[in-house]
N, C-alpha and C. Protein backbone atom coordinates (compact mmCIF):
# COMPACT_ATOMS: atom_id res chain seq x y z
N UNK A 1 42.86 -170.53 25.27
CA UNK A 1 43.12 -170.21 23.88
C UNK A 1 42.01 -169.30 23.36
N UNK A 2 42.72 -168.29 22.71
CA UNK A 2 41.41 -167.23 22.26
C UNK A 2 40.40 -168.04 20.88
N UNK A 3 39.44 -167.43 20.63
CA UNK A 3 38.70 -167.85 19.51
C UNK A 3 38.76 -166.87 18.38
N UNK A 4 38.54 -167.53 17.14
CA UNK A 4 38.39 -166.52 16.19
C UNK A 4 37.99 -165.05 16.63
N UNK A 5 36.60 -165.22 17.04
CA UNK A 5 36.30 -163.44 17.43
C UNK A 5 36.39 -162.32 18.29
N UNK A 6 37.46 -163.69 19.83
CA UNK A 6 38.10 -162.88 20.09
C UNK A 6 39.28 -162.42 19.63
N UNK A 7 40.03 -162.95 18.74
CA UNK A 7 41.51 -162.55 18.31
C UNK A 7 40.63 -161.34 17.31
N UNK A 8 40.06 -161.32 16.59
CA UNK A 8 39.75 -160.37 15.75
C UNK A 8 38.89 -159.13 16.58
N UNK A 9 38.51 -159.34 17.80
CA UNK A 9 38.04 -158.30 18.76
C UNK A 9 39.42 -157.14 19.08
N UNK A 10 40.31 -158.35 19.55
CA UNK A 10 41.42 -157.88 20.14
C UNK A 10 42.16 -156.96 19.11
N UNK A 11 41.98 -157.25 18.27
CA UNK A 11 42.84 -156.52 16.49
C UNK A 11 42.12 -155.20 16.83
N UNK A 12 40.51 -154.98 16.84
CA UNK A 12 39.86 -153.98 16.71
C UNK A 12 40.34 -153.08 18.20
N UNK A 13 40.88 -153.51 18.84
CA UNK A 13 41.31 -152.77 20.13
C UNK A 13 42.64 -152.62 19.84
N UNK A 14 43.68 -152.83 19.11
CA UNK A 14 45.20 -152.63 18.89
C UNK A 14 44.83 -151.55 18.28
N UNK A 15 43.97 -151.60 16.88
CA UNK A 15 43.91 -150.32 15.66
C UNK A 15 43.36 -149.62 16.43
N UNK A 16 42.68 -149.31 18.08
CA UNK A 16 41.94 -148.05 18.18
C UNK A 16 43.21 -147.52 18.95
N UNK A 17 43.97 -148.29 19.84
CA UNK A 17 45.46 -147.56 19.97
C UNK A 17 46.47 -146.85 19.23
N UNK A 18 46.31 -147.72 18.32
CA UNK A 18 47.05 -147.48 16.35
C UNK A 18 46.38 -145.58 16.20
N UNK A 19 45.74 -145.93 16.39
CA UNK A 19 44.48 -144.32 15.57
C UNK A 19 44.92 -143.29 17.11
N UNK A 20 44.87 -143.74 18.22
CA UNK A 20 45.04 -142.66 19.30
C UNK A 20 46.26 -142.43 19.31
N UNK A 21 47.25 -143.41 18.64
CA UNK A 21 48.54 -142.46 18.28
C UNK A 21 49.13 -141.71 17.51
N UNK A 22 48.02 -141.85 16.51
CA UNK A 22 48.26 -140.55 15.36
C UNK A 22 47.59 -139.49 16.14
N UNK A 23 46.32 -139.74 16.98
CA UNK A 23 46.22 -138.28 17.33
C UNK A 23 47.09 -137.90 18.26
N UNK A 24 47.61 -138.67 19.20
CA UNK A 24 48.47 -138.09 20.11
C UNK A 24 49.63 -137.26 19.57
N UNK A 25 50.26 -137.71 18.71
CA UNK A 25 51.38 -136.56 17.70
C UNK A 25 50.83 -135.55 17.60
N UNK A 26 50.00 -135.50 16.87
CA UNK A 26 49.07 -134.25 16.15
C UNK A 26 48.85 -133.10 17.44
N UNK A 27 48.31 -133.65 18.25
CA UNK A 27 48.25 -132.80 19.91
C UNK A 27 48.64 -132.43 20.84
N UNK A 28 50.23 -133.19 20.95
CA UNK A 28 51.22 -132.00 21.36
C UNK A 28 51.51 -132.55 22.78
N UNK A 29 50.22 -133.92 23.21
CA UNK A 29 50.19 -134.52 24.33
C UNK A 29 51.53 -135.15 24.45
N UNK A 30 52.11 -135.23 25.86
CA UNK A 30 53.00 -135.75 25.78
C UNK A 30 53.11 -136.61 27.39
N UNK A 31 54.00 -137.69 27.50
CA UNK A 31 54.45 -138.43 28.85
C UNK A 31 53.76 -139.78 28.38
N UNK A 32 53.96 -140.74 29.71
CA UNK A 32 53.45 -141.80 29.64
C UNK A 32 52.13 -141.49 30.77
N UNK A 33 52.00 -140.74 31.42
CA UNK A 33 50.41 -140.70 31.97
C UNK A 33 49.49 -139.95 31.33
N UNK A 34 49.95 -139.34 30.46
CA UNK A 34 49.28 -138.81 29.77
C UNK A 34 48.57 -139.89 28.33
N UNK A 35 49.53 -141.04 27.98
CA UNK A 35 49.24 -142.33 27.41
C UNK A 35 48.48 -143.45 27.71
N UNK A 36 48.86 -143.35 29.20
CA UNK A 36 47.36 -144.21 30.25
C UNK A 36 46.06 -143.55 30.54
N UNK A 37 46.49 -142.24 30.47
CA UNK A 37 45.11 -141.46 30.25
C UNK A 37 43.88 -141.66 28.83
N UNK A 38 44.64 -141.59 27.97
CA UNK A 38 44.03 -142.53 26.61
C UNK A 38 43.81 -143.41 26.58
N UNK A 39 43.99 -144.53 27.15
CA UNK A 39 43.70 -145.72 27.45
C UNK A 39 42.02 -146.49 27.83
N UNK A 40 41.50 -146.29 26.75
CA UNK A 40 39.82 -146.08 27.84
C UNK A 40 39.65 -147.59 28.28
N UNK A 41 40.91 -148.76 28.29
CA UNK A 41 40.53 -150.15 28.62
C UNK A 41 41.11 -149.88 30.25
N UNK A 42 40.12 -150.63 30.67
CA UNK A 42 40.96 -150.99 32.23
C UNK A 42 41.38 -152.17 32.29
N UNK A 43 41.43 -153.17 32.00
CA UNK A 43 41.87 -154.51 32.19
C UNK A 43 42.36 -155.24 31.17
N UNK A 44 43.22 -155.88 31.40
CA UNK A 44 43.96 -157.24 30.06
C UNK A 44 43.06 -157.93 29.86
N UNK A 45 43.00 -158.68 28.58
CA UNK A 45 43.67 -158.21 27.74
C UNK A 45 43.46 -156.96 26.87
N UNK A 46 42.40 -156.17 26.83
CA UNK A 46 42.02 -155.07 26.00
C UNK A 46 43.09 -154.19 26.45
N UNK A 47 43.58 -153.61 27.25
CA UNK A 47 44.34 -152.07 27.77
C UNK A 47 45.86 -152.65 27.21
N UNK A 48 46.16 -154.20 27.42
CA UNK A 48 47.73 -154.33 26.67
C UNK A 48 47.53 -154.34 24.89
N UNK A 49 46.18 -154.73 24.66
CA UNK A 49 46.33 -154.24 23.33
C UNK A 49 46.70 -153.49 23.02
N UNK A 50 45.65 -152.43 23.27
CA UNK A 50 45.51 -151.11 22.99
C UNK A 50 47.09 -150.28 23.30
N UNK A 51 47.44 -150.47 23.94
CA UNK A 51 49.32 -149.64 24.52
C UNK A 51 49.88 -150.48 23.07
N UNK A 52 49.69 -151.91 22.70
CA UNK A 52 50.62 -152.42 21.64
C UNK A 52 50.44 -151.60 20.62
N UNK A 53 49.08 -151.67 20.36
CA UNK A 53 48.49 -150.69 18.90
C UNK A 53 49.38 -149.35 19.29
N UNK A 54 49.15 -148.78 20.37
CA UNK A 54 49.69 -146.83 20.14
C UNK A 54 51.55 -147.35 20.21
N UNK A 55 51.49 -148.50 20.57
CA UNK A 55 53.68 -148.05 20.57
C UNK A 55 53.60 -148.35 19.26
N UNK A 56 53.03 -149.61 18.50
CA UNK A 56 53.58 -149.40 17.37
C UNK A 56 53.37 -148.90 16.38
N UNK A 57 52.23 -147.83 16.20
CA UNK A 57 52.16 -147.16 15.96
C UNK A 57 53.05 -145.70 16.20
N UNK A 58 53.62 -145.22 17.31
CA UNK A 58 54.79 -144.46 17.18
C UNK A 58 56.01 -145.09 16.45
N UNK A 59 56.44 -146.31 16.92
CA UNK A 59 57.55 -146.68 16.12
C UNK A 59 57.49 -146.34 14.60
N UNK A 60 56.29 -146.97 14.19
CA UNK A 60 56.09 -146.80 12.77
C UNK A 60 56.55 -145.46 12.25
N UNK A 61 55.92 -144.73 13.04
CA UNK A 61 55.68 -142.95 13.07
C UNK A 61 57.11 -142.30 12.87
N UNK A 62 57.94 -143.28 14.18
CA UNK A 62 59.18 -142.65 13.46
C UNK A 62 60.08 -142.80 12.84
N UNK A 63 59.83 -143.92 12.04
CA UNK A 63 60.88 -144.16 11.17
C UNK A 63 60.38 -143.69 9.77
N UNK A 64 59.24 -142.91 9.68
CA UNK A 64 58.71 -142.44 8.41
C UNK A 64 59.75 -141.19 8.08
């Protein structure tokens, strides 16, 4: 079971996915290796954050 500071660690690793997917729009980058390439986590749980933060962050993106 996680602890307070890691669940709130883990938040701070979703929003830096969240933020690399606004830049990824903006830059024209495109694919999914090009998405693991952004990825600066290597291991779970940080790297499945981080992919949660940037998808939903596109989703968001496109329903604006």
């Amino acid at each position: 079971m996680s602890t307070a500071s890691e669940s709130f660690r883990l938040s701070r690793v979703e929003a830096q996915g969240w933020n690399a997917a606004r830049s990824f729009l903006t830059s024209g980058v495109a694919g999914d290796a090009q998405v693991a390439a952004l990825n600066p986590h290597k291991k779970d749980p940080e790297r499945a954050r981080w992919l949660a933060g940037f998808k939903n962050a596109m989703d968001a993106m496109e329903t604006e």
